[in-house]
C-alpha atoms as a PDB file:
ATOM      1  CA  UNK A   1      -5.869  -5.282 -11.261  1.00  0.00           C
ATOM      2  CA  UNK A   2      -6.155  -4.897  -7.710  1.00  0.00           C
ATOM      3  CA  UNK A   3      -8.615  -6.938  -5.377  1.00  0.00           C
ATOM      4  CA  UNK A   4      -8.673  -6.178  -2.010  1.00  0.00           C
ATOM      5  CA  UNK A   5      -9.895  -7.996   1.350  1.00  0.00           C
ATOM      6  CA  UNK A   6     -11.099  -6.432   4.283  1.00  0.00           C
ATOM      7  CA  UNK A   7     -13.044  -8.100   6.830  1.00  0.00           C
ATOM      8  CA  UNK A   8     -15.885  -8.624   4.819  1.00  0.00           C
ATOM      9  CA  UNK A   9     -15.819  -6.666   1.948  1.00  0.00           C
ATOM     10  CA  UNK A  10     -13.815  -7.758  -1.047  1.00  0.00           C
ATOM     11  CA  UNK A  11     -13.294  -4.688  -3.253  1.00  0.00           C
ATOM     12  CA  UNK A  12     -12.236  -5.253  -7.171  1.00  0.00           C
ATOM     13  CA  UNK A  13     -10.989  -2.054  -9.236  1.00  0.00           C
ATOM     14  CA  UNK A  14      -9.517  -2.155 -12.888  1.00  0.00           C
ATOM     15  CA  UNK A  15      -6.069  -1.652 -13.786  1.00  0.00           C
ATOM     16  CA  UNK A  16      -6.818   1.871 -15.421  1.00  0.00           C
ATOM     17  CA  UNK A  17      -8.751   3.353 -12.384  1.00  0.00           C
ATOM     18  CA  UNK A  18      -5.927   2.177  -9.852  1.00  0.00           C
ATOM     19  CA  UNK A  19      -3.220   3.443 -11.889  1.00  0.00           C
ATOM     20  CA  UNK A  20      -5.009   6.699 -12.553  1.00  0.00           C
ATOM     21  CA  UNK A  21      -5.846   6.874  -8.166  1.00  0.00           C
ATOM     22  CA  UNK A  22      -2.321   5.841  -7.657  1.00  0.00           C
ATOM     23  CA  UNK A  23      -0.665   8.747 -10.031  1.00  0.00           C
ATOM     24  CA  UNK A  24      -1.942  10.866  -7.851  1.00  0.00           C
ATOM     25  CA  UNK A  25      -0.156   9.996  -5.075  1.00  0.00           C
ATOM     26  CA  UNK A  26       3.643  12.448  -6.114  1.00  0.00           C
ATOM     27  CA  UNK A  27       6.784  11.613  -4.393  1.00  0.00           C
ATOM     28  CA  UNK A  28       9.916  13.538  -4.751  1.00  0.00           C
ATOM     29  CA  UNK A  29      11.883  10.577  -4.853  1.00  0.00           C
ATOM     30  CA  UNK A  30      10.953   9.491  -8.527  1.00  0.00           C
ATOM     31  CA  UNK A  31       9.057   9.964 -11.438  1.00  0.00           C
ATOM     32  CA  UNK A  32       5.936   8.366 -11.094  1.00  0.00           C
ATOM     33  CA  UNK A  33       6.258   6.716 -14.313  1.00  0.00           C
ATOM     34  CA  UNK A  34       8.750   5.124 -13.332  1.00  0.00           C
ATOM     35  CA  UNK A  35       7.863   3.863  -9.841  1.00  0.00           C
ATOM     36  CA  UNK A  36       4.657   1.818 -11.449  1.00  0.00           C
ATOM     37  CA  UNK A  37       7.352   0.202 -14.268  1.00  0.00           C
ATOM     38  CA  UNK A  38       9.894  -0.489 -11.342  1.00  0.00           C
ATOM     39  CA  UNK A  39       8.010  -1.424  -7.829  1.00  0.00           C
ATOM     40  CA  UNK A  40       4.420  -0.495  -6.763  1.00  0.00           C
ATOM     41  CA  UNK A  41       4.805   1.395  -3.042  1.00  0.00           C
ATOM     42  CA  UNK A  42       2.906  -0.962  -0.730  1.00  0.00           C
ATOM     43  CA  UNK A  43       1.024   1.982   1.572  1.00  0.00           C
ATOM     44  CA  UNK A  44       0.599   4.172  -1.603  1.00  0.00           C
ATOM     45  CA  UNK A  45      -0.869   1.050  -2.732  1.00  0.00           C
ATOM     46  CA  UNK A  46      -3.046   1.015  -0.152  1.00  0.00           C
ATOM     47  CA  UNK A  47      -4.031   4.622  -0.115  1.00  0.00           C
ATOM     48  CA  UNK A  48      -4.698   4.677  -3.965  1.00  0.00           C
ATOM     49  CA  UNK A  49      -7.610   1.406  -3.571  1.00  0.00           C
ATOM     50  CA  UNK A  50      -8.896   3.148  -0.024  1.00  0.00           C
ATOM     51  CA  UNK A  51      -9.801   6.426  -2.152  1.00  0.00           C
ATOM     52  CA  UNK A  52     -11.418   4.584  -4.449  1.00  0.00           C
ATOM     53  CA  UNK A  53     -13.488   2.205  -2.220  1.00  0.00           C
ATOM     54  CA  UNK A  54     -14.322   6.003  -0.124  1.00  0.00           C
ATOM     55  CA  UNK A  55     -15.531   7.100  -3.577  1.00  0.00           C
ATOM     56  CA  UNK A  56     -17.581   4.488  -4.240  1.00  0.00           C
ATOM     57  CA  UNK A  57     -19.602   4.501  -0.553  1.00  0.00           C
ATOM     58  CA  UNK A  58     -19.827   8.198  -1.622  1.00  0.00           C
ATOM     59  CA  UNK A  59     -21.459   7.251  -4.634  1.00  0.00           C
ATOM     60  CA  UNK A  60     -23.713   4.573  -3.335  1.00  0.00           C
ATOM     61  CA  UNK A  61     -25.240   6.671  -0.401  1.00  0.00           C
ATOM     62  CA  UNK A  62     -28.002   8.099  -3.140  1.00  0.00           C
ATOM     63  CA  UNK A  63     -29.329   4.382  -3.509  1.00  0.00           C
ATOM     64  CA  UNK A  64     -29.171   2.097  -0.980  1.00  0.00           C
ATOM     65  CA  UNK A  65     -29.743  -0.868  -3.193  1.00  0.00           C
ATOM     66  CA  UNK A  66     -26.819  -0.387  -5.366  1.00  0.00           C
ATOM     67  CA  UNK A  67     -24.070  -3.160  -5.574  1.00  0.00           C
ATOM     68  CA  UNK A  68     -21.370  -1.901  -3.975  1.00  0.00           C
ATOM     69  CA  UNK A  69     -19.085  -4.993  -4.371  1.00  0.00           C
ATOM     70  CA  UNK A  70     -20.444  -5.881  -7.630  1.00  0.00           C
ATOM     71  CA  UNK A  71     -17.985  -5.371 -10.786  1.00  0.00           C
ATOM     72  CA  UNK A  72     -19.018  -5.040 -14.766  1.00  0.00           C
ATOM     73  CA  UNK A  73     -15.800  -4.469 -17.072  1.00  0.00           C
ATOM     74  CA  UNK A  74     -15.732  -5.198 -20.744  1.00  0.00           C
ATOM     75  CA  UNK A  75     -13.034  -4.737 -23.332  1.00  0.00           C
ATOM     76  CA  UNK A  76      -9.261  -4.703 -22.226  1.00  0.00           C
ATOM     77  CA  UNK A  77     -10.338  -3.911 -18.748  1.00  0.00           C
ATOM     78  CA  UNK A  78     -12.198  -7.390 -18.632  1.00  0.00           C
ATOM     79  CA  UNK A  79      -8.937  -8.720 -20.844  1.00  0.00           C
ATOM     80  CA  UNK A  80      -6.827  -7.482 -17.685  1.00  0.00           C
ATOM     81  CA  UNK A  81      -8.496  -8.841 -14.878  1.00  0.00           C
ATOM     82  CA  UNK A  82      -9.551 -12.113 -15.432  1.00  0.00           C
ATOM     83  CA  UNK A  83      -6.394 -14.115 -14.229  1.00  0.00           C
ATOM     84  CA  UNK A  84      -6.518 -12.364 -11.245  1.00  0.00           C
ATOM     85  CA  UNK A  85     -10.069 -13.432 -10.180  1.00  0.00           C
ATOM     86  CA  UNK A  86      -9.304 -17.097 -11.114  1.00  0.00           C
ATOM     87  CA  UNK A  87      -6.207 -17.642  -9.524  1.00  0.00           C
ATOM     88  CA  UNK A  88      -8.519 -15.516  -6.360  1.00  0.00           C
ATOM     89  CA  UNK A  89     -10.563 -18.427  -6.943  1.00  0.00           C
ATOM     90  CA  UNK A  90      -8.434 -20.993  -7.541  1.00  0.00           C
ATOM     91  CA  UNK A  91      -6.891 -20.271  -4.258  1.00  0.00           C
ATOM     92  CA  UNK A  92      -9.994 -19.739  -2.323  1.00  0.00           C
ATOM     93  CA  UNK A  93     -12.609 -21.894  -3.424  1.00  0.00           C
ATOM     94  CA  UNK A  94     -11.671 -24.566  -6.356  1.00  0.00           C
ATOM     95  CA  UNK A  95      -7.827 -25.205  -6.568  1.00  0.00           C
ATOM     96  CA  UNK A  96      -6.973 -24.967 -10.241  1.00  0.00           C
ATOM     97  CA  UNK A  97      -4.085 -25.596 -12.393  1.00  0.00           C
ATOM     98  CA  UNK A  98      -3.678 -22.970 -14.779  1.00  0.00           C
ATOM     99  CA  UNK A  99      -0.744 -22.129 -16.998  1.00  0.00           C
ATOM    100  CA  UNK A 100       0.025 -19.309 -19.027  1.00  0.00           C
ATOM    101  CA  UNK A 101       1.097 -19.336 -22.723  1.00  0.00           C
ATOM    102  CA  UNK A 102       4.827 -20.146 -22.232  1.00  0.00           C
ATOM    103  CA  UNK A 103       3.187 -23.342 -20.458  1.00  0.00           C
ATOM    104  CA  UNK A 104       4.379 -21.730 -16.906  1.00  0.00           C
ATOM    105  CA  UNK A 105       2.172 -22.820 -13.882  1.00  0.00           C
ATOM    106  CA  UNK A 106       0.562 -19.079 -12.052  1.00  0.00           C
ATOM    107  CA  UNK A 107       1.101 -18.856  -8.349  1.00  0.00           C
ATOM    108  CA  UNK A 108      -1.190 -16.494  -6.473  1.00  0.00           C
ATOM    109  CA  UNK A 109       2.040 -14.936  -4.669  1.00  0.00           C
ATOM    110  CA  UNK A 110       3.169 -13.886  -7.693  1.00  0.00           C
ATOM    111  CA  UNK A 111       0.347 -11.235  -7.627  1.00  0.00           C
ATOM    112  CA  UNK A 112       0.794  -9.761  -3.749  1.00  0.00           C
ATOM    113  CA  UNK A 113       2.018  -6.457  -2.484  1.00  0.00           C
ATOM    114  CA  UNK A 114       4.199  -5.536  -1.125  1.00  0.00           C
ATOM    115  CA  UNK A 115       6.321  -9.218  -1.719  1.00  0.00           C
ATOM    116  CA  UNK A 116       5.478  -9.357  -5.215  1.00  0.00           C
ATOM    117  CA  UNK A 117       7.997 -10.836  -7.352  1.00  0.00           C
ATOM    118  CA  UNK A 118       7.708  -9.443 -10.581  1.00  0.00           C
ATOM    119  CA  UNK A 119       5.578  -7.734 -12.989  1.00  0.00           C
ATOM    120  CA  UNK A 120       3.589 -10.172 -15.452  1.00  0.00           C
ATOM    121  CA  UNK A 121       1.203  -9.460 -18.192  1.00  0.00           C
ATOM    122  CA  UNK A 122      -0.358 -12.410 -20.510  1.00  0.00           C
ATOM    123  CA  UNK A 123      -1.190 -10.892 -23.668  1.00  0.00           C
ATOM    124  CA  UNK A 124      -2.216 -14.206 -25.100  1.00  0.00           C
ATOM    125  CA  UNK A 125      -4.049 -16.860 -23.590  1.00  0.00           C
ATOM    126  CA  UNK A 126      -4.402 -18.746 -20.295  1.00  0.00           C
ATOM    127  CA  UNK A 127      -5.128 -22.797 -20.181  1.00  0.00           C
ATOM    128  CA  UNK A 128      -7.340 -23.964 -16.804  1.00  0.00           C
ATOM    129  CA  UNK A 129      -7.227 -27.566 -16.030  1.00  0.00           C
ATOM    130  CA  UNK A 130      -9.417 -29.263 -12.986  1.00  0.00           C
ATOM    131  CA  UNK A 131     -10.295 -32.457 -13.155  1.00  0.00           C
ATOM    132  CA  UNK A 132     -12.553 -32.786 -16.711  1.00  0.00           C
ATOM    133  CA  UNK A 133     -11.996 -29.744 -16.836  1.00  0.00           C
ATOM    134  CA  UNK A 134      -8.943 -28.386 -19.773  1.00  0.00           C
ATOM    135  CA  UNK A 135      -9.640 -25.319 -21.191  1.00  0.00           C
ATOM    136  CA  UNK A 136      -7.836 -22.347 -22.704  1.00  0.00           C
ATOM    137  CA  UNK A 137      -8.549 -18.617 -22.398  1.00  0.00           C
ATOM    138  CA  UNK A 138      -7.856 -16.500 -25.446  1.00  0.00           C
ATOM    139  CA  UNK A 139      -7.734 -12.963 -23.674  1.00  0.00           C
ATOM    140  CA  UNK A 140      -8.389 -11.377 -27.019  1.00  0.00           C
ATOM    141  CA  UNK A 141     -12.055 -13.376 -26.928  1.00  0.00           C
ATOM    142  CA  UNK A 142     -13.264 -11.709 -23.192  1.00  0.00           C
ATOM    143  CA  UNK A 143     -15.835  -9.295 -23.952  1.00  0.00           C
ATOM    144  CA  UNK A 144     -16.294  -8.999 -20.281  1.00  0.00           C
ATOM    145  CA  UNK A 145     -16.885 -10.172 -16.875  1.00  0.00           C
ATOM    146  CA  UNK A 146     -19.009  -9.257 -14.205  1.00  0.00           C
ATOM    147  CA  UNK A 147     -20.343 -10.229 -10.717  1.00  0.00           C
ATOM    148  CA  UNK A 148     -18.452 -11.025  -7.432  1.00  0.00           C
ATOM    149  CA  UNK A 149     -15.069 -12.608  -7.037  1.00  0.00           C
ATOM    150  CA  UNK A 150     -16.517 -15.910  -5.778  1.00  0.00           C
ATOM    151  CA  UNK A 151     -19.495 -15.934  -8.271  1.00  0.00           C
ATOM    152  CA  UNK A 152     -18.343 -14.082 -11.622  1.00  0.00           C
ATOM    153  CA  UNK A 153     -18.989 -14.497 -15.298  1.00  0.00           C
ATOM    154  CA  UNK A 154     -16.796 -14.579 -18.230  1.00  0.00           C
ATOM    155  CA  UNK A 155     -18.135 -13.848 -21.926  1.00  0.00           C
ATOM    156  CA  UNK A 156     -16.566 -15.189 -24.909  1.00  0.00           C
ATOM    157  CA  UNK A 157     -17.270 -14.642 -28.475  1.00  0.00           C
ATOM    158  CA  UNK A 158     -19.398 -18.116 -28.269  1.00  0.00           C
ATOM    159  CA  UNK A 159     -19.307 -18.798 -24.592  1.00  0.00           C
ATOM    160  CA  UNK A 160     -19.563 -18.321 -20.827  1.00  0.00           C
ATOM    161  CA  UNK A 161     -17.595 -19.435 -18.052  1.00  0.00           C
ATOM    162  CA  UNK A 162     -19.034 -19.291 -14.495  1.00  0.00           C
ATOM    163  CA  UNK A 163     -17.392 -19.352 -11.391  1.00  0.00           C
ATOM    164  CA  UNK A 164     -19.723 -19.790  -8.492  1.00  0.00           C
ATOM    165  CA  UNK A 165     -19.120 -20.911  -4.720  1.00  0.00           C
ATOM    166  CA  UNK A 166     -21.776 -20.225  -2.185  1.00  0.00           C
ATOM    167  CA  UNK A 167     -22.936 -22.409   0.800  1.00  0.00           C
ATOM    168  CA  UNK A 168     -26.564 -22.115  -0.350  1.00  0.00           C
ATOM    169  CA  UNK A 169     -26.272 -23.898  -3.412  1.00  0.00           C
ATOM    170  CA  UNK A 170     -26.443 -27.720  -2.770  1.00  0.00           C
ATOM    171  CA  UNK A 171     -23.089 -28.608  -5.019  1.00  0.00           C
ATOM    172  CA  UNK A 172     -21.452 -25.401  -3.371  1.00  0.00           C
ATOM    173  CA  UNK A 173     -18.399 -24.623  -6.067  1.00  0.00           C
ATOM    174  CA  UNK A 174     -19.152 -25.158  -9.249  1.00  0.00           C
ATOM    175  CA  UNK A 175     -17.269 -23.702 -12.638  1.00  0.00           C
ATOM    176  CA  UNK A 176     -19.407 -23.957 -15.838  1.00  0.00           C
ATOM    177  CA  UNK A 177     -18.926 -23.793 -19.323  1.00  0.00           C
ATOM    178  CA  UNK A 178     -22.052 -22.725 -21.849  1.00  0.00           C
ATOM    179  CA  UNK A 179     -22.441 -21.541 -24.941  1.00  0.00           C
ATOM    180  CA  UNK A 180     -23.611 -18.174 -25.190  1.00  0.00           C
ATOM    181  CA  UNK A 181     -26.984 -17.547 -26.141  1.00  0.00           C
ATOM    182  CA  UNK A 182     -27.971 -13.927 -27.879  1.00  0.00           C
ATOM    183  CA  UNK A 183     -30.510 -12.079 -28.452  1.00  0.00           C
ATOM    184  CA  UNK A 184     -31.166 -10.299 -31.881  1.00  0.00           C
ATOM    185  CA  UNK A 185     -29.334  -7.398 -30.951  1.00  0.00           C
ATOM    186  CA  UNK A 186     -26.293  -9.761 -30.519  1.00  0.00           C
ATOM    187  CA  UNK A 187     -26.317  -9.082 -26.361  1.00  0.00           C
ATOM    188  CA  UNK A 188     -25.783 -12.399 -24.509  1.00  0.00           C
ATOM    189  CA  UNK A 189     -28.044 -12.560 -21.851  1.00  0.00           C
ATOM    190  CA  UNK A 190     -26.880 -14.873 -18.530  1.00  0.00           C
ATOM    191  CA  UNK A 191     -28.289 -14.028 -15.564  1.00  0.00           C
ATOM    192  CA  UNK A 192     -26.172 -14.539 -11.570  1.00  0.00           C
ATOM    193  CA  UNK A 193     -27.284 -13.862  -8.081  1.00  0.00           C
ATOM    194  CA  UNK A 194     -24.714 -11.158  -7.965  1.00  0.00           C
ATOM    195  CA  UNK A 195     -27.222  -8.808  -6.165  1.00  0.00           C
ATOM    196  CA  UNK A 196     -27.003 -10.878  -2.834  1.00  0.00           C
ATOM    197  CA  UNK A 197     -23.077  -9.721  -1.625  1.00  0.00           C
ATOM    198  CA  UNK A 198     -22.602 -13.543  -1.447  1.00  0.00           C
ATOM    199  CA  UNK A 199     -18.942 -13.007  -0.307  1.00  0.00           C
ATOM    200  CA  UNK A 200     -20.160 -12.366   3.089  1.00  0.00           C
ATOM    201  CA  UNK A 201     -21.384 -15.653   3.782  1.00  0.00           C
ATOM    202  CA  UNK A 202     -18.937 -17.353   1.370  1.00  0.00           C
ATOM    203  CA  UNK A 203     -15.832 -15.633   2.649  1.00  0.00           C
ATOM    204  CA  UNK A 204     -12.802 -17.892   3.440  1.00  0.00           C
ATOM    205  CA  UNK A 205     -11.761 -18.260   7.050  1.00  0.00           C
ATOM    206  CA  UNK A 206      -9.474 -15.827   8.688  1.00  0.00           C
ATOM    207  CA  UNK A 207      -6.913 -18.950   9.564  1.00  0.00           C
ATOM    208  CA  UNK A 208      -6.788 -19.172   5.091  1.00  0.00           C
ATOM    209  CA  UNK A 209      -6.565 -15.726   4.873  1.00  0.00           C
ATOM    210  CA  UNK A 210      -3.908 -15.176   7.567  1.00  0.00           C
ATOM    211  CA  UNK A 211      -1.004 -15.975   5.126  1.00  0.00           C
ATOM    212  CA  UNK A 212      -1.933 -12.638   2.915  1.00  0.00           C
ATOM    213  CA  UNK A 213      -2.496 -10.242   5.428  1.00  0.00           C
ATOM    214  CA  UNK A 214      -0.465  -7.401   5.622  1.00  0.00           C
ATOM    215  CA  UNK A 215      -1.887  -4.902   7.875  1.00  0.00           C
ATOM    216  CA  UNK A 216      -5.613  -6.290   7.260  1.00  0.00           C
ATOM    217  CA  UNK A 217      -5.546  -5.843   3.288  1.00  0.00           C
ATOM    218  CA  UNK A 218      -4.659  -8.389   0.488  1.00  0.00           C
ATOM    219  CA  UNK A 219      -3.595  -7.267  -2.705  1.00  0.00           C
ATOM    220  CA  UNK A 220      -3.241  -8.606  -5.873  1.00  0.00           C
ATOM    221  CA  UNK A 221      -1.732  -6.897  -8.718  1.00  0.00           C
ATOM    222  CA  UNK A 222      -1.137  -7.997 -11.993  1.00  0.00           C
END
């Protein structure tokens, strides 16, 4: 899943609707196919997400109000990006331990274009440790996640997890854990200020952010 960092505007897309932007893109050089299973091209990369960020301005123009930055993905699509957004977290906001299910510690840089090292999927689960805090993932349990990347949600079969960090809030990072409460129709309700683009005023410093520039964008890619 690719997140990307622009001055102030931190753009998420899902796995599917990259790939599907990116196939797009023909070279004569090799089957496409085979390019994603091999090595993602860095400015394809680049031109794939840009489409899709012009599409969504395009679609936004209609109504002003609409949450541009905002992302809602359920299912697999949810299943696929959550490590991504914690370890964006984790690197950003709240330093985090976490570990996939062969008990190997995640690095961020294992995620960025165009130095990324290899190609990792975790079809399993993913264990988070911070201070109290131990806690492992079963990917098969997301149902989905919405919000921003520093102020997201994550539902369970029985729970939520809740990243926040924003300077307005007097304990500023904060990562909760709740059991999910439904309503008769079985829909948990759990309501986030994700219609304030709190990345704006939350964004990390360019000096942080230095490190994964590469020509103004950051990428992460799982």
């Amino acid at each position: 899943m690719p997140i990307v960092v622009h001055k102030t505007i931190a753009f998420v897309v899902s796995r599917a609707e990259f790939f599907e932007e990116y196939s797009k893109l023909k070279t004569e050089e090799k089957n496409i196919l085979k390019r994603i299973t091999q090595m993602l091209d860095f400015e394809k990369s680049i031109a794939a997400i840009t489409e899709l960020y012009s599409k969504a301005i395009e679609k936004q123009k209609p109504n002003e109000n609409s949450r541009l930055y905002y992302f809602d993905y359920k299912g697999e699509d949810a299943q696929n990006i959550v490590l991504e957004l914690i370890l964006f977290f984790s690197e950003f906001y709240h330093k985090l331990k976490i570990y996939d299910s062969q008990n190997s510690l995640q690095s961020i840089d294992e995620y960025l274009l165009p130095h990324k090292k290899k190609f990792f999927l975790e079809k399993s689960h993913i264990t988070i440790n911070s201070g109290l805090i131990h806690f492992t993932l079963y990917l098969a349990h997301i149902k989905r996640i919405k919000g921003l990347v520093n102020n997201f949600v994550v539902y369970l079969d029985n729970l939520i997890l809740h990243f926040c960090s924003d300077i307005n809030i007097d304990n500023g990072v904060s990562i909760r854990i709740e059991p999910a409460i439904k309503d008769v129709n079985g829909e948990i309700h759990y309501q986030i200020n994700d219609f304030d683009y709190m990345f704006d005023r939350n964004k990390p410093s360019k000096y942080r952010l230095l490190r994964f520039r590469q020509k103004g964008f950051l990428f992460l890619i799982q």
